[in-house]
Protein backbone atom coordinates (compact mmCIF):
# COMPACT_ATOMS: atom_id res chain seq x y z
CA UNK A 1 20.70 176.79 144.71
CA UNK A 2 23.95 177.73 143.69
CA UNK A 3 27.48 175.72 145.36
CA UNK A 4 29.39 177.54 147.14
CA UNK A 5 32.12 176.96 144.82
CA UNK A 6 30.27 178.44 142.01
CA UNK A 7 32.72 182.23 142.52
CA UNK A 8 35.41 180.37 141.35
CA UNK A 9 34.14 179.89 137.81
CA UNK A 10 33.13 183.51 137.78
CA UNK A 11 35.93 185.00 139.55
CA UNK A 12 38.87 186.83 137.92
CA UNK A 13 42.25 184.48 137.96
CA UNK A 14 40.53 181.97 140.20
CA UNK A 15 38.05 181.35 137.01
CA UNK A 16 41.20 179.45 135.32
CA UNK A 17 40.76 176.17 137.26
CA UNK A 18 37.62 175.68 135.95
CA UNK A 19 38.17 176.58 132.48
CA UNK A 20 40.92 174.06 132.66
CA UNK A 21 38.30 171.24 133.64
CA UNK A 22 36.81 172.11 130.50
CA UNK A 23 40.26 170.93 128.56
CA UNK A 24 39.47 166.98 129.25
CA UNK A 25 37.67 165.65 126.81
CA UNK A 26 37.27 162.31 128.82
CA UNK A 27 39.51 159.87 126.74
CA UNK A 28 40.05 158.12 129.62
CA UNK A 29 43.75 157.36 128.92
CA UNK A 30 44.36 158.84 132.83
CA UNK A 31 42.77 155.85 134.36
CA UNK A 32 45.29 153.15 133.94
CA UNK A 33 48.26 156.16 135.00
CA UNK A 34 46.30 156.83 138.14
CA UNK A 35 47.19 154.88 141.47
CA UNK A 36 43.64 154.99 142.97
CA UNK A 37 41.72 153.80 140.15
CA UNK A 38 44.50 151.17 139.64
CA UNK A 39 43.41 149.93 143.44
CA UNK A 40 39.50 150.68 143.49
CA UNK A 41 38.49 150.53 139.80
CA UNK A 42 35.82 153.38 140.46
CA UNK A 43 35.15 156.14 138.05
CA UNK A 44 34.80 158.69 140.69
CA UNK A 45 38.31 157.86 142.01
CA UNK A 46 40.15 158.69 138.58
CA UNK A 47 40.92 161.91 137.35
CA UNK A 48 38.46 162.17 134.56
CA UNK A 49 35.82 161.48 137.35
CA UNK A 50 37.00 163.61 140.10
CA UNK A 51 37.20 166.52 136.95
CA UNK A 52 33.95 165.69 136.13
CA UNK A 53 33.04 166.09 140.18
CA UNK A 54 34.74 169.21 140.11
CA UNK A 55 33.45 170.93 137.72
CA UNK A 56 29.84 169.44 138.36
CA UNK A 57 30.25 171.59 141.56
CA UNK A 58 31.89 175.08 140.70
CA UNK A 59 28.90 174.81 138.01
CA UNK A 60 26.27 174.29 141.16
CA UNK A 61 25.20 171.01 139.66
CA UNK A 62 26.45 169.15 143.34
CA UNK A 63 24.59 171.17 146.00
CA UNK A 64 26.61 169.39 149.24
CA UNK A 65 30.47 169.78 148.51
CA UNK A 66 30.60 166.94 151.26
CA UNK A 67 29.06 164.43 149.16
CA UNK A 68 32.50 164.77 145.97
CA UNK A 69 34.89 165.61 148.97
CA UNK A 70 36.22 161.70 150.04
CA UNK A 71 36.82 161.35 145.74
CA UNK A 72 39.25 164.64 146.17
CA UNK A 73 40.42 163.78 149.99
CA UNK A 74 41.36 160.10 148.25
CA UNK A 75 43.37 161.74 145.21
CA UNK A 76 47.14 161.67 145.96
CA UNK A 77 47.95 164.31 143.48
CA UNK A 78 50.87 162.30 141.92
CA UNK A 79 50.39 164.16 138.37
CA UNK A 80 50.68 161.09 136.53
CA UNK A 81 47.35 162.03 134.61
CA UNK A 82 49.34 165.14 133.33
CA UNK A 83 52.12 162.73 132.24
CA UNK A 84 49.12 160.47 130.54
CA UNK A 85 46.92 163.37 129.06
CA UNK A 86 47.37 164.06 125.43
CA UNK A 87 45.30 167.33 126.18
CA UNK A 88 47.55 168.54 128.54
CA UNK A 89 44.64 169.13 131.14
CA UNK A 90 46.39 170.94 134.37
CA UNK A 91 45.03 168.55 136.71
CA UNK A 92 47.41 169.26 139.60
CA UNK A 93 46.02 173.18 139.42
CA UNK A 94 42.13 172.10 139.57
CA UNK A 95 42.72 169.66 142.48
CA UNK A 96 44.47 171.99 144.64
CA UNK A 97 42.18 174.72 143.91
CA UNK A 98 39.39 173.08 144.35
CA UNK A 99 40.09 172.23 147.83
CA UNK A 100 41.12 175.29 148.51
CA UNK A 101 37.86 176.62 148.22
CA UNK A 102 36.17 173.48 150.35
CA UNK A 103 38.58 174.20 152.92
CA UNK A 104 37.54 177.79 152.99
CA UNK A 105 33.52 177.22 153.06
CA UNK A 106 33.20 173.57 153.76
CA UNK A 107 32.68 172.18 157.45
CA UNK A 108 35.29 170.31 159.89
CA UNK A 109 34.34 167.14 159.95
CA UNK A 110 36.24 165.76 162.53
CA UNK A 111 39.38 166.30 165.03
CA UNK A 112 41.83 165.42 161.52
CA UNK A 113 40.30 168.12 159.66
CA UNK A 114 41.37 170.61 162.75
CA UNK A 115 44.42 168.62 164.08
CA UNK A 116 46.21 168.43 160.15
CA UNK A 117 46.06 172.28 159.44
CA UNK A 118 47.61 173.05 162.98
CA UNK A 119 50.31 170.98 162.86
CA UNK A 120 51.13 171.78 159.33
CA UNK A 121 51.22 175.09 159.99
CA UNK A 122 52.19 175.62 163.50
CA UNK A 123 54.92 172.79 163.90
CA UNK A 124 56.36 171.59 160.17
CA UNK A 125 56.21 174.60 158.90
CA UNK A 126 58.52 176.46 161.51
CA UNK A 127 61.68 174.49 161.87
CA UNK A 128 62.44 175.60 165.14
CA UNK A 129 59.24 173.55 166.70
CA UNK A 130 59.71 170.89 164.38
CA UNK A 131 63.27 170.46 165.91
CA UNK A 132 61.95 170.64 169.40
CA UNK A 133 59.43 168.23 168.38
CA UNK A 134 61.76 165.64 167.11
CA UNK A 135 63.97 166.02 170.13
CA UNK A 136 61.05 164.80 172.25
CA UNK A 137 60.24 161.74 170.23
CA UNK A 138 63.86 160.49 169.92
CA UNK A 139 63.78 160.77 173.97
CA UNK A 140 60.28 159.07 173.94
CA UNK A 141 62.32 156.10 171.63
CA UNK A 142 65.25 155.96 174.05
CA UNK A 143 62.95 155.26 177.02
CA UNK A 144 60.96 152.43 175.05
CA UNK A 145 57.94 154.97 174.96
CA UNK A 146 57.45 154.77 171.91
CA UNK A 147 57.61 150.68 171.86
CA UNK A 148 54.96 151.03 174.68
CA UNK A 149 52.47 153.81 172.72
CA UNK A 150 52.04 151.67 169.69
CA UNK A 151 51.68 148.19 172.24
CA UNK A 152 48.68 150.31 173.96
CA UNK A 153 47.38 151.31 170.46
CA UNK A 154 47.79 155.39 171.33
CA UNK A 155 49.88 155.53 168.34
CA UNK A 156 47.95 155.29 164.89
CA UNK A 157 49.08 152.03 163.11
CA UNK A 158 49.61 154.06 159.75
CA UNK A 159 52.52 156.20 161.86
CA UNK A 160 54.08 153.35 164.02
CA UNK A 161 54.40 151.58 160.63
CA UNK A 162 55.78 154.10 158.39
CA UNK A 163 58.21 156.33 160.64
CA UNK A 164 60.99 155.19 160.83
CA UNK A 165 63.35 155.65 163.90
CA UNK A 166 64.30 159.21 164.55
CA UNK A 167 67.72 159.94 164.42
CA UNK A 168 70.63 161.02 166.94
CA UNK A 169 70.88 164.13 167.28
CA UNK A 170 74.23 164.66 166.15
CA UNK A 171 72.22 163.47 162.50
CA UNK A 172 69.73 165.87 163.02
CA UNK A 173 71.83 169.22 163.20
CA UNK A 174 70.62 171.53 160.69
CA UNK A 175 73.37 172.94 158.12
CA UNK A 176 75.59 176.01 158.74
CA UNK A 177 74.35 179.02 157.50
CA UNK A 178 76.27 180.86 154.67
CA UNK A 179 79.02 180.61 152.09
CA UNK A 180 80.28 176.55 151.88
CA UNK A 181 83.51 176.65 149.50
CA UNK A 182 85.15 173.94 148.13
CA UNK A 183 87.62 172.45 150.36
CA UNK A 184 91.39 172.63 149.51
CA UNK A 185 92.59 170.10 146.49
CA UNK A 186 89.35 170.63 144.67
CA UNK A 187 89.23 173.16 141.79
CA UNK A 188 86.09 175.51 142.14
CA UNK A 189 84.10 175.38 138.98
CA UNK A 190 82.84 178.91 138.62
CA UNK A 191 79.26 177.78 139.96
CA UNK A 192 77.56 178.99 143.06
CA UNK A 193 74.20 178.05 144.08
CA UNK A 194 71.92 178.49 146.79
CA UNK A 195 70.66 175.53 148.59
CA UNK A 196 66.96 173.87 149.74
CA UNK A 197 67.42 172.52 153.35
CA UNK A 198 63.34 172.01 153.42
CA UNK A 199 61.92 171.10 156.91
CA UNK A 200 61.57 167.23 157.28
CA UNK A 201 64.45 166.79 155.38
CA UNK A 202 67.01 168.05 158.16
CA UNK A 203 65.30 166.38 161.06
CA UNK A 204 64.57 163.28 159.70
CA UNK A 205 67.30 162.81 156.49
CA UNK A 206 69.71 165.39 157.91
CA UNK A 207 72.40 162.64 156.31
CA UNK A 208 70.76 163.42 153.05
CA UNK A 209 71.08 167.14 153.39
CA UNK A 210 75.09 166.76 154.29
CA UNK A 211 75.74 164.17 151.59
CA UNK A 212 73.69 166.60 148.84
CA UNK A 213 76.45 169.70 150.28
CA UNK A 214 79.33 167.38 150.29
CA UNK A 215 78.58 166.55 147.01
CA UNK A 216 78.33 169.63 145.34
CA UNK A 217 81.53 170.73 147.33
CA UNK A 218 83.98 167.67 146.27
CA UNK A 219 82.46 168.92 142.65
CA UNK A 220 84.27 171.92 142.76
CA UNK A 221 80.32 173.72 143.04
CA UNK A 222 80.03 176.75 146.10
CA UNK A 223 77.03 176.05 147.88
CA UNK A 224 75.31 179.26 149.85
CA UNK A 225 72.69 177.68 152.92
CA UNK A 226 70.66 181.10 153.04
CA UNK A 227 68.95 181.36 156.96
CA UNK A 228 66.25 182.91 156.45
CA UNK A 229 64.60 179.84 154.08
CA UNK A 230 61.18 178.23 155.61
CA UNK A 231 59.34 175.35 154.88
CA UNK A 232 58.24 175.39 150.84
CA UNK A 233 55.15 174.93 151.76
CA UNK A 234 53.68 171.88 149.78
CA UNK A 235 51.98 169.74 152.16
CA UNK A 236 50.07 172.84 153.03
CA UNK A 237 48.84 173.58 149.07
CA UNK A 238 47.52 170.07 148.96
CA UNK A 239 45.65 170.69 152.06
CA UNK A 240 43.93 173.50 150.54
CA UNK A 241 45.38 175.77 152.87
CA UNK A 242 46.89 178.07 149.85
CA UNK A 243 47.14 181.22 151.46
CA UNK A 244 49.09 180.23 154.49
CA UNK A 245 51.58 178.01 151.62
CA UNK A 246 51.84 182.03 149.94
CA UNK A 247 53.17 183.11 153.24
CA UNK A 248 56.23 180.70 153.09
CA UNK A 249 56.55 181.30 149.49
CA UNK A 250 57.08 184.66 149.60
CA UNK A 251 59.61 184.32 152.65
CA UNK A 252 61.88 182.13 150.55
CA UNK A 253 61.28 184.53 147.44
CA UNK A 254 62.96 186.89 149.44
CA UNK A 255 65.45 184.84 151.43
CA UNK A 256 66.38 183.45 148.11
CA UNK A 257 66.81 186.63 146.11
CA UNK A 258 70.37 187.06 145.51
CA UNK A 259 70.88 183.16 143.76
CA UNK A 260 70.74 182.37 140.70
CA UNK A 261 69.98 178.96 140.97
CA UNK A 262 68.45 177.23 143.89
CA UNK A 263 69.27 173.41 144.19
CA UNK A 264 66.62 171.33 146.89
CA UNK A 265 67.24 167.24 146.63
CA UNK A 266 63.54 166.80 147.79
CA UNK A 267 61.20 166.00 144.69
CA UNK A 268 58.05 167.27 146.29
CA UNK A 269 59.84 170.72 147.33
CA UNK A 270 61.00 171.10 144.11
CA UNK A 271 57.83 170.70 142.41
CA UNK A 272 56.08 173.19 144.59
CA UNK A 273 58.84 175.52 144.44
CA UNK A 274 58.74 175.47 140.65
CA UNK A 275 55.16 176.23 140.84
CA UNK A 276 56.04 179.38 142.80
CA UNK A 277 54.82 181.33 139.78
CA UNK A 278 51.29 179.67 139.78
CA UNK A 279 51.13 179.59 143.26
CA UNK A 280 51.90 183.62 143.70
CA UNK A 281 50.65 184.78 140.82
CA UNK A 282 53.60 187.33 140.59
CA UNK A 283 56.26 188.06 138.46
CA UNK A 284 58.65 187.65 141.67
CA UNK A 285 57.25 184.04 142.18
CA UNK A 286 57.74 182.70 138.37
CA UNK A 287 61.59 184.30 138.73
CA UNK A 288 62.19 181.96 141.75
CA UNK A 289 60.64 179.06 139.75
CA UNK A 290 62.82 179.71 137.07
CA UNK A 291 66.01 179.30 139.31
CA UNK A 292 64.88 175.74 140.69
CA UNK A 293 66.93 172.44 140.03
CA UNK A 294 66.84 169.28 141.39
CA UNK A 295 70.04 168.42 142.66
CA UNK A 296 69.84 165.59 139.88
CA UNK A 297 69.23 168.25 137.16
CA UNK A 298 72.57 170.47 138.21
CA UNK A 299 74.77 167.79 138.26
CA UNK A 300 73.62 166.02 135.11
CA UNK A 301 74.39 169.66 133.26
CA UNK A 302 77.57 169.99 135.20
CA UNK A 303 79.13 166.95 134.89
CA UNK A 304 80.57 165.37 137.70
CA UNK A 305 84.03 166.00 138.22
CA UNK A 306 84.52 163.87 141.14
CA UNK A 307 84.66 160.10 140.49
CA UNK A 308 81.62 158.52 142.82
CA UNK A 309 82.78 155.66 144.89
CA UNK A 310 82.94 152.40 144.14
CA UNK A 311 79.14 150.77 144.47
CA UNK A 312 79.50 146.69 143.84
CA UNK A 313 75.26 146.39 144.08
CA UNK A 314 72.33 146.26 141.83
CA UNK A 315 70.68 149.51 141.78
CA UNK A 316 66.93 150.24 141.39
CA UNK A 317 66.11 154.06 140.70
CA UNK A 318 62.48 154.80 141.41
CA UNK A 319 60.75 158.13 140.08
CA UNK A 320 59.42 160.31 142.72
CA UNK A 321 55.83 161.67 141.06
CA UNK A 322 56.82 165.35 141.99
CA UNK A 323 60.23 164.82 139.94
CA UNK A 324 58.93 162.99 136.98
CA UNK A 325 55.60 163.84 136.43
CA UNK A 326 55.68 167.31 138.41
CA UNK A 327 59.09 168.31 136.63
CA UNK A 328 59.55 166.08 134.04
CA UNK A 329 63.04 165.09 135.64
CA UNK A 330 64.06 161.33 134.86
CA UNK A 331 67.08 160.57 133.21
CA UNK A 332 69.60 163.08 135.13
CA UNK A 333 69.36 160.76 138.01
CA UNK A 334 69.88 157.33 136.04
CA UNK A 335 72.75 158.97 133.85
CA UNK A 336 74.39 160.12 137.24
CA UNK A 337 73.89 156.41 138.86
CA UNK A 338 75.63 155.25 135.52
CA UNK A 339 78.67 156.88 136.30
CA UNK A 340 79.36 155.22 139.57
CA UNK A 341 81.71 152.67 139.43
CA UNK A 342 80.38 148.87 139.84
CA UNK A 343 76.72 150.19 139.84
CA UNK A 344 74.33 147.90 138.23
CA UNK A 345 71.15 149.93 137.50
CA UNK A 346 68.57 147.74 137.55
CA UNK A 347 64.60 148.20 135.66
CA UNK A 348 61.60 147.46 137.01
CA UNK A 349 58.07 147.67 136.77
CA UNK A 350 56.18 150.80 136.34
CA UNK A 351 59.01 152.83 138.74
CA UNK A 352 56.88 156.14 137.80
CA UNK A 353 54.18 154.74 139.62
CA UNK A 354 53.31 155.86 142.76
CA UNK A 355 54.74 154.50 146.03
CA UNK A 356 51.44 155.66 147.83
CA UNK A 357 53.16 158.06 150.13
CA UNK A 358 52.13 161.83 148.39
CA UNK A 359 53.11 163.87 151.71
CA UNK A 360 50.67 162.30 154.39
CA UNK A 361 48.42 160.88 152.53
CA UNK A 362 50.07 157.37 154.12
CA UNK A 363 48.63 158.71 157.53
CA UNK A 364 45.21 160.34 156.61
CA UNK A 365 44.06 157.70 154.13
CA UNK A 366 46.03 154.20 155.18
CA UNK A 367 44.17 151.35 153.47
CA UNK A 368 44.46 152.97 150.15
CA UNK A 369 48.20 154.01 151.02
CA UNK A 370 48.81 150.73 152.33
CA UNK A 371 48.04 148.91 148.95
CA UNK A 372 49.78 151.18 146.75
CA UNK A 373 52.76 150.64 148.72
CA UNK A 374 52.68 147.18 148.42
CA UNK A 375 52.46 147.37 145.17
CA UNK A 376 55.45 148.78 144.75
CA UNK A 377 57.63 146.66 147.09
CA UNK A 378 56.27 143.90 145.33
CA UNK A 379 57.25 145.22 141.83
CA UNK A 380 60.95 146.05 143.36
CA UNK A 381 61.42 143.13 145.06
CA UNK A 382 61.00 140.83 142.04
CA UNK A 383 63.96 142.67 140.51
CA UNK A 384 66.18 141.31 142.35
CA UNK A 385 68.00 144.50 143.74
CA UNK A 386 70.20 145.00 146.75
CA UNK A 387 69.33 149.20 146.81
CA UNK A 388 66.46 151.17 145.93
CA UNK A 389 67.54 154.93 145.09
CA UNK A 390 64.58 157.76 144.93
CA UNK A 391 64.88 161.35 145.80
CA UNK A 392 62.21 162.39 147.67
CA UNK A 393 61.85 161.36 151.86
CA UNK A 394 58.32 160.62 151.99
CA UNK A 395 59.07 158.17 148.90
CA UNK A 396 62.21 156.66 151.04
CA UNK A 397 60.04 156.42 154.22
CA UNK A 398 56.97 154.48 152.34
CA UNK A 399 59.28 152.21 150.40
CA UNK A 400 61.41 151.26 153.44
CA UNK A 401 58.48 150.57 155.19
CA UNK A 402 56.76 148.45 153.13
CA UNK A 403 59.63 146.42 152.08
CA UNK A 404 60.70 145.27 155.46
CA UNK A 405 57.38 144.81 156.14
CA UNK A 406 57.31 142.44 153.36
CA UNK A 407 60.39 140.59 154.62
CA UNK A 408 63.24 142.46 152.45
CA UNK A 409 66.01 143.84 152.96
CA UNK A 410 66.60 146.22 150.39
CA UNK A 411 68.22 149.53 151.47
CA UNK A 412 66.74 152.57 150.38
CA UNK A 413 68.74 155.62 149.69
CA UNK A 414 68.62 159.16 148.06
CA UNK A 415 70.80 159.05 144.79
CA UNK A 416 73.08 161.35 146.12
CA UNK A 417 74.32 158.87 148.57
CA UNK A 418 75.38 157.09 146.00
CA UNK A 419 77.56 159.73 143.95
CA UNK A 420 79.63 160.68 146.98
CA UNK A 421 83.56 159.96 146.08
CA UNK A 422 85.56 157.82 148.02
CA UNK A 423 86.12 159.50 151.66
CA UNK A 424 90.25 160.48 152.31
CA UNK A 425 92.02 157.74 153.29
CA UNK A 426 89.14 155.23 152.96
């Protein structure tokens, strides 16, 4: 009896995520890279054994897709196997395929497997809900609802420990549409890009979002906030719900068309933006990959022109997954920290590992979350730092979390916070 997975190996394009499978030659040099089999030490939760899983069932050799699916639910797709493989095994493309297909044949299991796609889809995914939404929990806060939810348990533990406090709404107020120049008594630079605003990002880091324009105005850079932009559509990919993700790729194709460069300051965005290409399968999708930066990436090959403010504090930068291993971005943001004045950029140990956050994979799989995070507090804490900088808000949301839970209080910040110059008169 065949899987139901076996089309894919048969299939037209969709037969190239199996033929990548067949690219590992199962050095196991992955393993120590990967954060799961760092905390579980089980083949089956590494990459060479979730490959081997894989491609054991587009080749009908696993008859129930349910019995592999917890290996592939407990991957957090952090591409640091692609970073470690000296076979350059696309591991990223075979994961998110895979459950692409599961998601289209395999069964619910339970009220997460329904409850996730919805609220992907039908909430984060349409900012105008997704502001709604967050208007309604920053009430619930102010009324001490949401101190009362978690006390009565209705709240999972994962989410009353990880989100932090929603802010005002003043914070929350998405960006003004259009052409942003560069205000009077800066010289514009001749650049003009097209900017990210992503959908978590300007509910929940809306500071984040104004610092990144700021920014690149006081660098003499004109900044266009198209309004037609959606959601990237990321979190939905590694849900295996690819064909809804095309939907919100092709909207920002379009919305996006007349830049030449689009800058996002959200690691995870940018790596699934970049992927556009892959994703689409279109020459119109790898043309809007091509004109992604990281807002790390355009300033490093700018220069900055603006002198960053003065930073007296030890400085830890910490590599999103999606911007080093997705991108292969990592010094533009530690060469643009060593230009701010007083900075000391601090190491410390393993900072491309993963924080254990990888979209919502904190919420839908907590233990495993839960001691990956640690991990990493624990590794920044013994370096003695005042600030941890990482671009990428799931990354600041899991870090925050788990060092105050840990009894530190580090602040953690997106670089660009930390590149702002000196405010007028301050």
């Amino acid at each position: 009896m065949a899987s139901s997975c076996e089309p894919s190996v048969h299939g037209g394009a969709a037969a190239t995520p199996y033929a990548r499978t067949l690219d590992c030659v199962h050095c196991g040099l992955c393993l120590p890279a990967c954060p799961t089999h760092q905390t579980l030490g089980v083949e089956a939760d590494s990459p060479r054994g979730r490959i081997y899983l894989m491609r054991a069932l587009a080749e009908g050799r696993v008859q129930d897709p349910e019995a592999i699916r917890p290996y592939l639910d407990r991957c957090l797709d952090c591409r640091a196997c692609e970073t470690a493989c000296p076979s350059g095994v696309r591991y990223g493309e075979i994961l998110e395929a895979t459950r692409a297909e599961l998601t289209k044949t395999g069964k619910k299991r339970g009220l997460a497997d329904r409850l996730v796609p919805f609220l992907l889809w039908h909430v984060v995914a349409r900012q105008g809900r997704l502001r709604a939404v967050f208007a309604l929990l920053r009430l619930a806060e102010l009324l001490g609802l949401r101190w009362l939810a978690a006390k009565l348990g209705l709240v999972p533990k994962a989410v009353a420990a990880i989100a932090p406090p929603v802010p005002p709404a003043r914070e929350r107020l998405p960006l003004p549409t259009g052409l942003h120049r560069p205000p009077a008594g800066v010289a514009p630079r001749g650049v003009r890009v097209a900017l990210f605003t992503g959908c978590i990002m300007e509910p929940m880091f809306g500071r984040v979002n104004r610092a990144t324009l700021d920014l690149l105005l006081l660098n003499g850079i004109e900044v266009d906030v198209p309004r037609a932009q959606r959601c990237c559509g990321a979190l939905l990919v590694h849900a295996g719900q690819s064909e809804r993700a095309k939907e919100l790729a092709r909207a920002n194709v379009a919305a996006f068309a007349a830049a030449n460069v689009v800058v996002n300051n959200s690691a995870g965005c940018g790596c699934a933006m970049k992927e556009y290409g892959h994703l689409l399968g279109d020459d119109a999708g790898a043309a809007f990959a091509q004109k992604q930066r990281d807002v790390s990436e355009l300033l490093a090959e700018h220069g900055l022109s603006a002198t960053p403010a003065r930073c007296d504090k030890k400085v830890a930068y910490d590599d999103p997954c999606h911007l080093c291993h997705g991108q292969g971005v990592r010094q533009p943001p530690r060469a643009l920290l060593a230009q701010v004045p007083g900075l000391q950029l601090v190491a410390h140990e393993a900072p491309e590992d993963c924080c254990g956050s990888a979209g919502i994979y904190n919420l839908l799989q907590p233990e495993t979350a839960e001691a990956i995070g640690a991990r990493k507090a624990e590794r920044l804490a013994r370096a003695g730092v005042d600030v941890v900088a990482t671009g990428n808000p799931g990354c600041m949301m899991q870090i925050q979390s788990h060092l105050r839970r840990a009894g530190h209080a580090i602040e953690v910040v997106h670089p660009v916070e930390l590149l702002l110059p000196p405010r007028a008169g301050g």
